[in-house]
Each structure stands twice: as C-alpha cells, then as structure tokens.
C-alpha atoms as a PDB file:
ATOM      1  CA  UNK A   1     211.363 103.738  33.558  1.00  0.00           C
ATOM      2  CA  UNK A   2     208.770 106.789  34.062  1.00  0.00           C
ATOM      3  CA  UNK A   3     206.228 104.682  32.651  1.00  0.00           C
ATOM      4  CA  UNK A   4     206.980 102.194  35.349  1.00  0.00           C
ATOM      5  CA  UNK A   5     206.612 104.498  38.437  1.00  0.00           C
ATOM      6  CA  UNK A   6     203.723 106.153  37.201  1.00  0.00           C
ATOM      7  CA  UNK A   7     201.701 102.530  36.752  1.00  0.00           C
ATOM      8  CA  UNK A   8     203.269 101.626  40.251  1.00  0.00           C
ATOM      9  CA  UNK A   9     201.278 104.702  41.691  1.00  0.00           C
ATOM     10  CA  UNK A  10     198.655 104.026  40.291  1.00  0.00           C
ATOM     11  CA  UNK A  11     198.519 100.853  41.402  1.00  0.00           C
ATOM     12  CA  UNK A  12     198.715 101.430  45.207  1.00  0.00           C
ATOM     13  CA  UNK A  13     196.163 104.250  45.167  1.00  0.00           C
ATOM     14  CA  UNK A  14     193.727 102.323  44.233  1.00  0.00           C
ATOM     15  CA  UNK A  15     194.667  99.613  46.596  1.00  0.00           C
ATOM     16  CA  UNK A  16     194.578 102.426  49.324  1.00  0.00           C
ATOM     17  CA  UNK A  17     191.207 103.179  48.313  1.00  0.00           C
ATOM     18  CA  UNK A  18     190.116  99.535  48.310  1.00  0.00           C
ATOM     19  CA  UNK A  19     190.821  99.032  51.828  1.00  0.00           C
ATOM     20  CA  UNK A  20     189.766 102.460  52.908  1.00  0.00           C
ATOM     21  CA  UNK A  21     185.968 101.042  51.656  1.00  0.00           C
ATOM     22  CA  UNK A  22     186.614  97.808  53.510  1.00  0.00           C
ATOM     23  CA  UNK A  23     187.608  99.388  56.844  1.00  0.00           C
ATOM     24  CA  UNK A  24     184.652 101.256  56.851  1.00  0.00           C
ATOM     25  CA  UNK A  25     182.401  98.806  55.844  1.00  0.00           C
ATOM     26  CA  UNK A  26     184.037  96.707  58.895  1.00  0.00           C
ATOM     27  CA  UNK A  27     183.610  99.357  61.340  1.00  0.00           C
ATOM     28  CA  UNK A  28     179.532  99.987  60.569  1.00  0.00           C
ATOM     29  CA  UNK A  29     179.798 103.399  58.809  1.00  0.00           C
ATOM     30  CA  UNK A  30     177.869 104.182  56.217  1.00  0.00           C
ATOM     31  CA  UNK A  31     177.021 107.729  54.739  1.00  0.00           C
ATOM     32  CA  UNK A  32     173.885 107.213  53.987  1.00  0.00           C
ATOM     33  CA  UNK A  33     171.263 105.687  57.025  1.00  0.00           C
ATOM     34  CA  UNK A  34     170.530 102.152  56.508  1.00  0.00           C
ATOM     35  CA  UNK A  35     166.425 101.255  55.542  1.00  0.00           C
ATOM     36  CA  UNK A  36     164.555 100.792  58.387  1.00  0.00           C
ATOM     37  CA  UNK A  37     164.065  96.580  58.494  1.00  0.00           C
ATOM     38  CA  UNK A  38     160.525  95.482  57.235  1.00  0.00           C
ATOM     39  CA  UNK A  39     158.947  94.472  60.385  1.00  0.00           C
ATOM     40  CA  UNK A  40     157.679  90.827  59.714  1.00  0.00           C
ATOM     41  CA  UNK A  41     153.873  89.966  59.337  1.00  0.00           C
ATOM     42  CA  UNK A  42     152.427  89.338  62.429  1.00  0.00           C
ATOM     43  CA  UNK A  43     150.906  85.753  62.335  1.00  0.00           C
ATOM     44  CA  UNK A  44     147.919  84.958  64.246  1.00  0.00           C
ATOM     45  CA  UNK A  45     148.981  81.295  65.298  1.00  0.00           C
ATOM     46  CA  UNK A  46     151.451  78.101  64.262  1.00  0.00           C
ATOM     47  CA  UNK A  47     150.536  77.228  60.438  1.00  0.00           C
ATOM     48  CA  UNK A  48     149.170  81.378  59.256  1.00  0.00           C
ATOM     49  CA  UNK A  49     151.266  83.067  57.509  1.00  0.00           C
ATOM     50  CA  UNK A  50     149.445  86.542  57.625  1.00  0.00           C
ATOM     51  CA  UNK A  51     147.165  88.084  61.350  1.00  0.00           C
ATOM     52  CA  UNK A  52     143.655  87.563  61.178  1.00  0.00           C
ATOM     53  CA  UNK A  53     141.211  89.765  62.807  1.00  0.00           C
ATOM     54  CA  UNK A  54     139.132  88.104  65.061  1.00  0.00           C
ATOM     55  CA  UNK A  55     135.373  88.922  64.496  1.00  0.00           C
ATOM     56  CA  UNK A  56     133.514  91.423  67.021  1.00  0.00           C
ATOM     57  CA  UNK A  57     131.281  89.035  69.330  1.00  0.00           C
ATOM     58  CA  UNK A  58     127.462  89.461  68.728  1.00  0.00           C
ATOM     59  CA  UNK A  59     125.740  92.241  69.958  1.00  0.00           C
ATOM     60  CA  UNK A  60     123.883  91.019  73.188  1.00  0.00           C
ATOM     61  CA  UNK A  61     119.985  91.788  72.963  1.00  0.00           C
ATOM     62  CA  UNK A  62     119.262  94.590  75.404  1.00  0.00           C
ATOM     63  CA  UNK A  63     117.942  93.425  78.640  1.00  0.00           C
ATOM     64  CA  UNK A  64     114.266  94.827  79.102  1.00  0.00           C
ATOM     65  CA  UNK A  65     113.576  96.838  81.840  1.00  0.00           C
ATOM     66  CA  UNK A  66     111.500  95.250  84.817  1.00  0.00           C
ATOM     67  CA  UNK A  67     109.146  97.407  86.449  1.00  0.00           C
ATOM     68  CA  UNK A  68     109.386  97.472  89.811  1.00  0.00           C
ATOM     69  CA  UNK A  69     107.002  95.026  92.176  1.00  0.00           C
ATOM     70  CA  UNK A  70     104.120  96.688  93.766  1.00  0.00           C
ATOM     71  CA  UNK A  71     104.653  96.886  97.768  1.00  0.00           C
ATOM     72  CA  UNK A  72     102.710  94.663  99.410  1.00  0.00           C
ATOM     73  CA  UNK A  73      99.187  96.055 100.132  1.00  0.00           C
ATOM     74  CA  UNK A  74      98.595  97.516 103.375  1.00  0.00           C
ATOM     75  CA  UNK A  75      96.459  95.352 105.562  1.00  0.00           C
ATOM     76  CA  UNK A  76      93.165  97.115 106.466  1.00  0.00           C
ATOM     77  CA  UNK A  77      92.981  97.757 110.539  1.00  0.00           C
ATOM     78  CA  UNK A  78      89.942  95.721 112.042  1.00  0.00           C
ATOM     79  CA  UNK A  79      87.191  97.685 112.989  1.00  0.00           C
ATOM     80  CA  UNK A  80      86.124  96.954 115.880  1.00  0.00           C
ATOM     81  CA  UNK A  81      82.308  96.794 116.177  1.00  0.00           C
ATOM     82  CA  UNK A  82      80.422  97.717 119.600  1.00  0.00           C
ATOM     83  CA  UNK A  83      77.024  96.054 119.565  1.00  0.00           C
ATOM     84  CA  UNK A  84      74.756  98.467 121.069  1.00  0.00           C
ATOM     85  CA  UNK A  85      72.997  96.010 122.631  1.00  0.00           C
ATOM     86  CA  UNK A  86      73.189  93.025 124.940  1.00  0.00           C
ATOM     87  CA  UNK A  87      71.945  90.262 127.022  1.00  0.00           C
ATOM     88  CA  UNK A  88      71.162  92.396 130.183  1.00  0.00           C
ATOM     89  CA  UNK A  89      72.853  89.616 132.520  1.00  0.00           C
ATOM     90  CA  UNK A  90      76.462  89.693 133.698  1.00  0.00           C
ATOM     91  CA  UNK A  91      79.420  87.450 134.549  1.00  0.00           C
ATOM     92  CA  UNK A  92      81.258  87.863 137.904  1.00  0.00           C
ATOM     93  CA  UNK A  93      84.895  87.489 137.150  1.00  0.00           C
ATOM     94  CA  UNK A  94      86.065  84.639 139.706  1.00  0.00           C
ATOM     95  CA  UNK A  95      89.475  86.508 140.384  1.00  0.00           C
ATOM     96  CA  UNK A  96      90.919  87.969 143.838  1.00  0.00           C
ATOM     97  CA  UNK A  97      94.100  89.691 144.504  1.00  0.00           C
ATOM     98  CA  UNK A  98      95.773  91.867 147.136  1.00  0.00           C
ATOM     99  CA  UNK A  99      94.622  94.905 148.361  1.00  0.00           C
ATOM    100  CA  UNK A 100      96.457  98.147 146.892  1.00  0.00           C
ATOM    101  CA  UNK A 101      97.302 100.783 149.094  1.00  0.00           C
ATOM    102  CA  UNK A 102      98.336 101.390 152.489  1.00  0.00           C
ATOM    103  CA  UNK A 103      95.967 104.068 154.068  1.00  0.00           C
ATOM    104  CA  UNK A 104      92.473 104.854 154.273  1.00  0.00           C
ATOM    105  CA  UNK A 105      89.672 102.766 154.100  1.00  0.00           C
ATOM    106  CA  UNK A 106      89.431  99.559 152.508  1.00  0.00           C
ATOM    107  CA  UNK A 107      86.928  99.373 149.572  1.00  0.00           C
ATOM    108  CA  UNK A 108      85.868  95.614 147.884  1.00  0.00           C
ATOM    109  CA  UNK A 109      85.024  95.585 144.390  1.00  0.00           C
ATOM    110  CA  UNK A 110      83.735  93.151 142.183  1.00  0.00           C
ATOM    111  CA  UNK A 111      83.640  93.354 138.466  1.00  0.00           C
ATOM    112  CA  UNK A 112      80.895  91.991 135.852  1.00  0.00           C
ATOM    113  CA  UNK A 113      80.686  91.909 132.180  1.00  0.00           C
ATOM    114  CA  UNK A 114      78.134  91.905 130.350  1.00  0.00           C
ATOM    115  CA  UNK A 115      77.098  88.155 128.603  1.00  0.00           C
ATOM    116  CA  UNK A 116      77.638  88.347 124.849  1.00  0.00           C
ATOM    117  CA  UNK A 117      80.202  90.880 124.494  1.00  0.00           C
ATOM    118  CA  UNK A 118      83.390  89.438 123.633  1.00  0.00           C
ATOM    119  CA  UNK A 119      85.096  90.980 126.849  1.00  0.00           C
ATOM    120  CA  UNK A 120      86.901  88.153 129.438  1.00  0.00           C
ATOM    121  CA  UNK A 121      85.454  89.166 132.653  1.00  0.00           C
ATOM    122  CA  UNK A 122      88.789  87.749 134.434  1.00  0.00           C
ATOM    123  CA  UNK A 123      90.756  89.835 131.903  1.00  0.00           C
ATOM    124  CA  UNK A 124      88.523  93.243 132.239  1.00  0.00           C
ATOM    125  CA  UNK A 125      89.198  92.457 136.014  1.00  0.00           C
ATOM    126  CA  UNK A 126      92.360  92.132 136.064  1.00  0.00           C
ATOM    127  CA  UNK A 127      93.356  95.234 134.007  1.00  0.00           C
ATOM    128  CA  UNK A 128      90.747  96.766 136.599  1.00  0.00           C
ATOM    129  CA  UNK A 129      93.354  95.715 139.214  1.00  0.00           C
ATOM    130  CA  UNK A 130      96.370  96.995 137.563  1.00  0.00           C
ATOM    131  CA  UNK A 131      94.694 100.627 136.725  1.00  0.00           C
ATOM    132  CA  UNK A 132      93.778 100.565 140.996  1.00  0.00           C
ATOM    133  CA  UNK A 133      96.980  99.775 141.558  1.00  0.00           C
ATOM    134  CA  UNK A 134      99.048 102.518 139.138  1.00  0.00           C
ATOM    135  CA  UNK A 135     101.959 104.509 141.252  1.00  0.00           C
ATOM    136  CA  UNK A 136      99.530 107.728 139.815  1.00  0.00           C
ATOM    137  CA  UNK A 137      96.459 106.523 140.783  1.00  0.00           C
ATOM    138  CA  UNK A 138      94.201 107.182 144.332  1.00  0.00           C
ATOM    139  CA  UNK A 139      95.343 103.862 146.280  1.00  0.00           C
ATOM    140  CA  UNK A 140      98.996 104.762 145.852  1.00  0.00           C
ATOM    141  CA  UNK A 141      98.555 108.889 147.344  1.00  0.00           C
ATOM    142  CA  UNK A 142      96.565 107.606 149.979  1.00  0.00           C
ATOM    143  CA  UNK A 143      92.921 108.399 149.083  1.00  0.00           C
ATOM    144  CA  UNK A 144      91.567 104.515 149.832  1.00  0.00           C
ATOM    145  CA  UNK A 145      92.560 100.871 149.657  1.00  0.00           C
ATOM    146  CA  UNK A 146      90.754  98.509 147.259  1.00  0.00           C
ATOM    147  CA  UNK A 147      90.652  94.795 146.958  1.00  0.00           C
ATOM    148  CA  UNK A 148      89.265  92.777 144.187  1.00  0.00           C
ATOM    149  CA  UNK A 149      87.241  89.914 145.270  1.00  0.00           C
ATOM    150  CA  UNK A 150      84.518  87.674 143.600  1.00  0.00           C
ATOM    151  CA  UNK A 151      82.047  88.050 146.001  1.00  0.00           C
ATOM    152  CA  UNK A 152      80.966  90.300 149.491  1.00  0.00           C
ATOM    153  CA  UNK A 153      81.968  92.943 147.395  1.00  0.00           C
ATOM    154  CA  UNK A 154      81.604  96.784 148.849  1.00  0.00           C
ATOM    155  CA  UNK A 155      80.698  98.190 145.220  1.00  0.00           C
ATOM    156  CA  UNK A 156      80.382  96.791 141.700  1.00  0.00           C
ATOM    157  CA  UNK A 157      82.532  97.945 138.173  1.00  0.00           C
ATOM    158  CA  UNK A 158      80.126  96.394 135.419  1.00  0.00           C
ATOM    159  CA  UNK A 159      81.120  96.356 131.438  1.00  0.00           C
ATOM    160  CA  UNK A 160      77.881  96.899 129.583  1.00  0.00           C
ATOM    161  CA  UNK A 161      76.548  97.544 126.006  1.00  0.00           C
ATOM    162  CA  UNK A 162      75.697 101.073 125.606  1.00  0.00           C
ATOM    163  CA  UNK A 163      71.889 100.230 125.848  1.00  0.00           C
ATOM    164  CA  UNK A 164      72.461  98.787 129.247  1.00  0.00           C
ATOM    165  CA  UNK A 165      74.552 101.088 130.297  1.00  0.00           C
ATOM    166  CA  UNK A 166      72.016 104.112 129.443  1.00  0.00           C
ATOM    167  CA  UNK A 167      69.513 101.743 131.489  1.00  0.00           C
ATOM    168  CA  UNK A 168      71.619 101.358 134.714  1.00  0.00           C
ATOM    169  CA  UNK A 169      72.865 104.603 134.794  1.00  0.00           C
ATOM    170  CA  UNK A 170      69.145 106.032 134.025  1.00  0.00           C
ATOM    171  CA  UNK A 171      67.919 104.153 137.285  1.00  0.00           C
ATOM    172  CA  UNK A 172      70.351 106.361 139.359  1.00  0.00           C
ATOM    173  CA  UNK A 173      68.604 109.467 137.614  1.00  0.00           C
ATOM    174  CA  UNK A 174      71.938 109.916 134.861  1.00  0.00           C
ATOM    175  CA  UNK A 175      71.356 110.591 130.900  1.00  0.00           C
ATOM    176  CA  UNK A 176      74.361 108.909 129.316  1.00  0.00           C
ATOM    177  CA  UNK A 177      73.160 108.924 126.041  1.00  0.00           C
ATOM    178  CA  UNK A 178      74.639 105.856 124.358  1.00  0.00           C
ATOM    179  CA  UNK A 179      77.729 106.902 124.920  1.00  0.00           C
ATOM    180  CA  UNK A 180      78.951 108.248 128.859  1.00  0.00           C
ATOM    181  CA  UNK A 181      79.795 106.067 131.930  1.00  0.00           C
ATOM    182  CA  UNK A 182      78.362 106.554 135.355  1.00  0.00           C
ATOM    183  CA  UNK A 183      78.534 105.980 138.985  1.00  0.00           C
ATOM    184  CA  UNK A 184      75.606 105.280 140.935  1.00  0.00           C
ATOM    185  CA  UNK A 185      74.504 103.744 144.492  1.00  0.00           C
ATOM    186  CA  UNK A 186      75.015 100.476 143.069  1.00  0.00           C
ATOM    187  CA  UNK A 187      78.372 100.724 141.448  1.00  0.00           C
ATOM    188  CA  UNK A 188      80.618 101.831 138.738  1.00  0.00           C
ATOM    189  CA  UNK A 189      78.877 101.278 134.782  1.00  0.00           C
ATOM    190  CA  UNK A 190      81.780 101.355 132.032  1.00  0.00           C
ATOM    191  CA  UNK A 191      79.796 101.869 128.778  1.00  0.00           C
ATOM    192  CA  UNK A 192      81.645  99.427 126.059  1.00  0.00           C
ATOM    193  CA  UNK A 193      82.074 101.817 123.860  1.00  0.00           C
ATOM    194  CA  UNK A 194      84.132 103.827 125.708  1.00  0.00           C
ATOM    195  CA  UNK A 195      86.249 100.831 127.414  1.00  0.00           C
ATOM    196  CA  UNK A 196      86.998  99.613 123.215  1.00  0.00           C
ATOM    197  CA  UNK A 197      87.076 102.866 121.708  1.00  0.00           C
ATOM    198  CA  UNK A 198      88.585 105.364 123.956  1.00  0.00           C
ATOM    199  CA  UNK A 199      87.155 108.908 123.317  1.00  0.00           C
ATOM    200  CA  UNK A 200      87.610 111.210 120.395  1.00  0.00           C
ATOM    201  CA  UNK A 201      89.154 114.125 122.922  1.00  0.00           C
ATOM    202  CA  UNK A 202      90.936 111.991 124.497  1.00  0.00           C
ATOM    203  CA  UNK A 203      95.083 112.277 122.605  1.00  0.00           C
ATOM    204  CA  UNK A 204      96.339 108.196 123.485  1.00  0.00           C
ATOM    205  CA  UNK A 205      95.163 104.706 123.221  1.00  0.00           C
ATOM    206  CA  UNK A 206      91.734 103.258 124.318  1.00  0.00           C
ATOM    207  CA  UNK A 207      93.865 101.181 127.114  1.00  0.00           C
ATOM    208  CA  UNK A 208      95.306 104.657 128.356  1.00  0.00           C
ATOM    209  CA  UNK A 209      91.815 106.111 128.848  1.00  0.00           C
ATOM    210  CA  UNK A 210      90.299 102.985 130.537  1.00  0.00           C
ATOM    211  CA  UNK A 211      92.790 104.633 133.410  1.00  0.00           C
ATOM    212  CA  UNK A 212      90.591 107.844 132.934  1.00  0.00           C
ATOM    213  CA  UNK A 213      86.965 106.023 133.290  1.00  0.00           C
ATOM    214  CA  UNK A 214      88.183 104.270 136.068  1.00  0.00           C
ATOM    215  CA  UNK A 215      89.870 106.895 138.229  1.00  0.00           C
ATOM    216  CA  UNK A 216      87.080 109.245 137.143  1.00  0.00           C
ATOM    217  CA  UNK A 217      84.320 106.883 138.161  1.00  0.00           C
ATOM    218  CA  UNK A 218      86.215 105.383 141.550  1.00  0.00           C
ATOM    219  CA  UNK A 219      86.832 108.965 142.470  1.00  0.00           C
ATOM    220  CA  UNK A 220      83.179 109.940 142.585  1.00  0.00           C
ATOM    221  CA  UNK A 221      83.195 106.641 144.493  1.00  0.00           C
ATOM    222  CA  UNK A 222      85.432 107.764 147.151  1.00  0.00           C
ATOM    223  CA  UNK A 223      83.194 111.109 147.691  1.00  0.00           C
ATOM    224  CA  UNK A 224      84.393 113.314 145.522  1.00  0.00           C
ATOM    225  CA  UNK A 225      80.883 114.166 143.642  1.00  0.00           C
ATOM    226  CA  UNK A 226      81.780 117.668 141.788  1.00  0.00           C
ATOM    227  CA  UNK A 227      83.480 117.822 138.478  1.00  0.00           C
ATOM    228  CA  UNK A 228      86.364 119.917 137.353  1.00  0.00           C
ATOM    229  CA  UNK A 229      87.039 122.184 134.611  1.00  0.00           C
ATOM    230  CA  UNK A 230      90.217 123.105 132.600  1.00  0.00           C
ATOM    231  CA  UNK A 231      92.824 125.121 135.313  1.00  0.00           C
ATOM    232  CA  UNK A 232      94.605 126.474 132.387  1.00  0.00           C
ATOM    233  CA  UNK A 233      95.554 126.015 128.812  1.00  0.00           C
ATOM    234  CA  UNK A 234      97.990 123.785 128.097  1.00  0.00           C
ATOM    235  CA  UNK A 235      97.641 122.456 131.803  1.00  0.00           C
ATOM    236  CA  UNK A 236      96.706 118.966 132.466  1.00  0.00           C
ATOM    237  CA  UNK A 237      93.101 117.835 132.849  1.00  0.00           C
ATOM    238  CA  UNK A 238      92.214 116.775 136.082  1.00  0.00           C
ATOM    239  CA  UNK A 239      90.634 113.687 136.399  1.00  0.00           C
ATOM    240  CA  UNK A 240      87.663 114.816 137.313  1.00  0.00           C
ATOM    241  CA  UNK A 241      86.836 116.423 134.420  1.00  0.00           C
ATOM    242  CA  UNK A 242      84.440 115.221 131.981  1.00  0.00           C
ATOM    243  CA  UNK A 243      86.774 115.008 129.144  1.00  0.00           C
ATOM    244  CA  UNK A 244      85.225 113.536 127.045  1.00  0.00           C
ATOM    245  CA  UNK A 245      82.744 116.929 126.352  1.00  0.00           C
ATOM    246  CA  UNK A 246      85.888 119.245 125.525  1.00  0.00           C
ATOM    247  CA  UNK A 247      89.300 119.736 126.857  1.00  0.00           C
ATOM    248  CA  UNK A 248      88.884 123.532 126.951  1.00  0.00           C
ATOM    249  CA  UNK A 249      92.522 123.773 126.420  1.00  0.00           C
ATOM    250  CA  UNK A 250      93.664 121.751 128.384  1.00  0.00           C
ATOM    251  CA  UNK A 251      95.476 118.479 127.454  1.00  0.00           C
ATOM    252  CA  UNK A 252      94.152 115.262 127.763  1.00  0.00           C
ATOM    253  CA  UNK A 253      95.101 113.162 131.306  1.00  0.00           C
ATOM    254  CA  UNK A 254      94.142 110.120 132.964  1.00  0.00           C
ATOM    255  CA  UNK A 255      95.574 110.143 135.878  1.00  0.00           C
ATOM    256  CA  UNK A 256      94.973 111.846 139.280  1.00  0.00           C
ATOM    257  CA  UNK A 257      98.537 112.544 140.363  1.00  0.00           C
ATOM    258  CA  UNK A 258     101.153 114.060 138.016  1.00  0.00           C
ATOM    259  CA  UNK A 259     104.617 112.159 137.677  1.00  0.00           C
ATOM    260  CA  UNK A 260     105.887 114.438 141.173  1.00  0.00           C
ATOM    261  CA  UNK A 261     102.920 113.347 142.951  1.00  0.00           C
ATOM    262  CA  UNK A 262     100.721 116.554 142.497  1.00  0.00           C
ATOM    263  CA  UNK A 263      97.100 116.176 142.601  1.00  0.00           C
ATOM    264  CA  UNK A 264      95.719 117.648 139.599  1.00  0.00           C
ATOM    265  CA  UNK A 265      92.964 119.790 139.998  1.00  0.00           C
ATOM    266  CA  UNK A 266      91.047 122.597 138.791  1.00  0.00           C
ATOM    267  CA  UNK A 267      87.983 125.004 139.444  1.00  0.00           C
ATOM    268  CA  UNK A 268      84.760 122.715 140.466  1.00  0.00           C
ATOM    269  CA  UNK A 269      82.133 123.356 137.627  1.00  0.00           C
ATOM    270  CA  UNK A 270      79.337 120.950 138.843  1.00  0.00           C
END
C-alpha cells in the first residue's frame, strides 16, 4: 500500500515538471538568450549565391593643364606723318554757311588747303565754322561776326605744310620755324603740323587745340596784336598766349571765354 502512494507521487511530480517546461517553452522564456540569427549572405543578383564586389572603375588619365591664350596683341596707333613739304598751291573749299554772331562787324573768310596734303578743304572748313561758331568763342561774346564764303572773302585761313607755312608767314616779317602759325595782312596760316598734331604743352586732343590756333590767330585778326602771359598758376591760359612756348603755370586753354562767360586774360608780354 506505501509502496503504492509513494510511486503515485512520484509519478505526478514529474508530470508537474513536464508541463512546467512546456508552459514555458509556450510562453517564449528561456534562461539563457537565444543566438543571434546568422544574417543570410547577401547575393549580388537572381542566380549568385554569395555578393560580389564590383571592381573600382579605371583611373581616368589626368587632364593636362592648358596654358592660357595670349591676349590679342595690341594694335599699334598710326602715326601720323606731316610731310614737311608741299605743292605751294591751294584749294578753296566751295562751302558757305551762316554768319555767327550777332554784334560787331561782319568779317568773310575763306579757307584753302594746301594741294597734296591729305586734308578735305570742305572738311578743314567746316570744322573752321564750327570752332567760329563755339558758345566760348569771340562771335558768341560779341567781339565780331564771321561768315564763311567761297569767294569775296574779307581774309583768308590757309592749311599749309610747315615749309609753306615758314614761307607765308616769313613774307609778313614772322620766323615760325617749321613749326608756329601766323597771322599776317593776307590772312590766317595754320602750319599742318600743328592742325594734326596738336602741341606738346598743350594737355587735350589735336581737335581741342585747333580751337586754340584759331581763336589765337582770328583774335590778332580782330585787333588784338599783343600777347599774354600766365595771370597765375594754376589759372587758365588766355588765349592769347603763345602756349605752345610754356604754360608758365598756367593750364592749358583754348578758348577765350571761360564756361561763365569771363574773358580770360592776363598781363600783355609782347
């Protein structure tokens, strides 16, 4: 009978043990941590089994260096090239215009250039007309009227080589020297040199000082026969100064009036 109970007990302890394991098996608990899962091989496309390592793309060839293109050369200025001599005979230009000015007397004016010198007499005349004319100049303050005509002209404005020039102006007892213009009894001589070149004193473009030779030369035309000198440094040159042998200080000008309509003057020198 003892024998019984005790194989009884037995019995259901170990089927209390048996279904102690199985509930906790059902319910996920283990003592120990499960192995972490092998992670699969990675494949590298349908049909590989294992990833392959795609090679490393070529090396590209270095790129050489360019040198940098030259900037384009620097085109040389044209020299322009006074001949010092010329024909000696002249071309009227065949222009006319208006008279400039409103008071004083009326002055005609003609202008020649010299054959063989690459200067349109129409053009030289014209540019002649436009200087008279200038809001600065003597026409428009009142100090004469002038007129360009072609012929029955009251004074002449001639373009001529600097041997001609020296030739004319010597005949009205003036040394120019190759290189000066001049105003005589028969007219006005520009001496080519200056009307291409300007004047080495002379701070702006040859077609600024043409203003100066003209103005200068038209004002000893309208009686005023004495030069200038500097009135002060840093002061305007009058126009009747010879600039062209120094500015003294003074800075370069080619007009008679200032921008206010000052006449610009200085102490007479000669």
């Amino acid at each position: 009978m003892a024998g019984r109970l005790v194989l009884s007990a037995l019995a259901l302890a170990l089927v209390s043990l048996g279904g102690g394991a199985a509930l906790a098996h059902y319910n996920g608990r283990a003592d120990a941590a499960a192995p972490a899962p092998t992670p699969a091989p990675a494949t590298a496309g349908p049909g590989h089994g294992t990833a392959t390592v795609p090679p490393a793309p070529p090396a590209r060839p270095a790129t050489p260096s360019r040198k940098p293109e030259p900037p384009p050369p620097v085109p040389t200025p044209k020299k322009t090239v006074v001949p010092r001599s010329g024909a000696g005979t002249f071309t009227t230009a065949r222009a006319t215009g208006d008279a400039v000015g409103t008071t004083g007397s009326l002055r005609r004016y003609r202008v020649q250039v010299e054959d063989g010198i690459d200067v349109s007499a129409r053009e030289a005349a014209e540019e002649i007309q436009r200087i008279l004319a200038h809001p600065r100049g003597w026409a428009a303050h009142g100090r004469g009227r002038f007129q360009l005509v072609s012929e029955n002209a009251d004074f002449v404005i001639r373009i001529a080589t600097p041997d001609t020039a020296d030739r004319l102006c010597a005949a009205g007892g003036l040394n120019t020297r190759g290189e000066l213009n001049c105003e005589t009894t028969s007219g006005v001589v520009v001496n080519l040199k200056r009307w291409l070149l300007g004047s080495p004193t002379f701070a702006g473009p040859a077609s600024e000082y043409r203003h100066l030779i003209i103005n200068h030369e038209v004002g000893h035309e309208i009686g005023i026969r004495q030069h200038m000198g500097c009135p002060g440094p840093g002061k305007p040159a009058p126009v009747m100064m010879q600039q062209i042998k120094g500015l003294h200080g003074c800075r370069s000008n080619a007009y008679p009036y200032d921008e206010e309509g000052i006449y610009i003057t200085g102490p007479i020198v000669s």
